[in-house]
Protein backbone atom coordinates (compact mmCIF):
# COMPACT_ATOMS: atom_id res chain seq x y z
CA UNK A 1 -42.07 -31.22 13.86
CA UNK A 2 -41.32 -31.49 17.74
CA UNK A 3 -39.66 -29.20 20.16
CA UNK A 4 -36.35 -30.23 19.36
CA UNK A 5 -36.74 -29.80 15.52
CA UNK A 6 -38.22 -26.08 16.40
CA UNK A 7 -35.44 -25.41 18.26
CA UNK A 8 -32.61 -26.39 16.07
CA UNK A 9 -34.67 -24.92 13.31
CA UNK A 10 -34.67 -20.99 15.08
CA UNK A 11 -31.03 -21.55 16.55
CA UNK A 12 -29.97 -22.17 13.35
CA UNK A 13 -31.71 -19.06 12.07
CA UNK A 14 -30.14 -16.83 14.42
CA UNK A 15 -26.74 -18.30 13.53
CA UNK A 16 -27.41 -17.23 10.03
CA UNK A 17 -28.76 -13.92 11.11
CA UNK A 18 -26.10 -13.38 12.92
CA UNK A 19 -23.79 -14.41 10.24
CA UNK A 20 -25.26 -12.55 7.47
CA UNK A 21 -24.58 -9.07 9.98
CA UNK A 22 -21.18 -9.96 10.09
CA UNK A 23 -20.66 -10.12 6.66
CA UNK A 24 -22.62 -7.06 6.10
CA UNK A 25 -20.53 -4.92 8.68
CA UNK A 26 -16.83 -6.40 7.43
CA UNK A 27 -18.10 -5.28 3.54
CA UNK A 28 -19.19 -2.13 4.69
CA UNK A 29 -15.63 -1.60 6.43
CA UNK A 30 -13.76 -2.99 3.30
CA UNK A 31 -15.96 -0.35 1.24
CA UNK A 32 -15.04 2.25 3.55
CA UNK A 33 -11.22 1.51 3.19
CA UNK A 34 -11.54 1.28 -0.38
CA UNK A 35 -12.60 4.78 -0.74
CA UNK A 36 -10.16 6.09 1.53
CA UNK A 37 -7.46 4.62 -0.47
CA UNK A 38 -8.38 5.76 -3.85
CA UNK A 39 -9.04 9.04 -2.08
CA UNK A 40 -5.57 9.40 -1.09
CA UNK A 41 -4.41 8.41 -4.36
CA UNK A 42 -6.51 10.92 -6.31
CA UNK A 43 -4.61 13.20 -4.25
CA UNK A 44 -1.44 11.62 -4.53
CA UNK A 45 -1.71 11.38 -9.06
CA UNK A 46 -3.11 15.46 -8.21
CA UNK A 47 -0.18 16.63 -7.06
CA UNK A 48 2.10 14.71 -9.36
CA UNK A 49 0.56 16.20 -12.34
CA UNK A 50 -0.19 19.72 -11.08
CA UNK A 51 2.71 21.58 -13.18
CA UNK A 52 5.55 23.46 -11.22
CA UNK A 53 5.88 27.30 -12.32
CA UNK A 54 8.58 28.78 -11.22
CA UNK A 55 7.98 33.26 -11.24
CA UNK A 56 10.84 35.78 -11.48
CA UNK A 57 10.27 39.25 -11.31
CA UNK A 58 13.00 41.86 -12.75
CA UNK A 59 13.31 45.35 -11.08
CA UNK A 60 15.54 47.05 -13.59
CA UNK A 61 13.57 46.21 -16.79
CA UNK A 62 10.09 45.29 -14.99
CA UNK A 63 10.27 41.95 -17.09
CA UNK A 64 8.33 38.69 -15.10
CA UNK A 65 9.68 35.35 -16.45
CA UNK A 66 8.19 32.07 -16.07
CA UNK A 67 9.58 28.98 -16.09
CA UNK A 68 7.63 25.24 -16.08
CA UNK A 69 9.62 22.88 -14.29
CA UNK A 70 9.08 19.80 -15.58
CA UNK A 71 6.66 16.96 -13.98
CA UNK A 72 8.40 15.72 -10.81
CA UNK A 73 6.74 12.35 -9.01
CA UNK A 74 7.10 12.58 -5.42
């Protein structure tokens, strides 16, 4: 193998090298935005499904009513 073939040989190494970071750093982002997105719609289904109460509090017969309000999806 001459000079030349060494050469070629290590440039092309570094191209892969290089390559192979790339990749790594662009799956690491795509991870990262992944997670943020189902985060946000954890939170999203969470606050669609937490039930709605709705508290009243009588004076003259010291009676509290409740009422559910139904599921609302926002």
């Amino acid at each position: 193998m001459g000079i030349a073939d060494t050469s070629i040989a290590a440039a092309s190494a570094a191209f892969s090298g290089l390559a192979a970071f790339g990749a790594w750093k662009a799956s690491r982002q795509a991870n990262d935005t992944a997670a943020s997105v189902a985060q946000i719609e954890r939170d999203r289904w969470h606050n669609a499904l937490t039930p709605q109460l709705r508290l009243k509090l009588e004076q003259s017969d010291g009676l509290l009513y409740v009422r559910f309000e139904p599921f609302r999806v926002r």
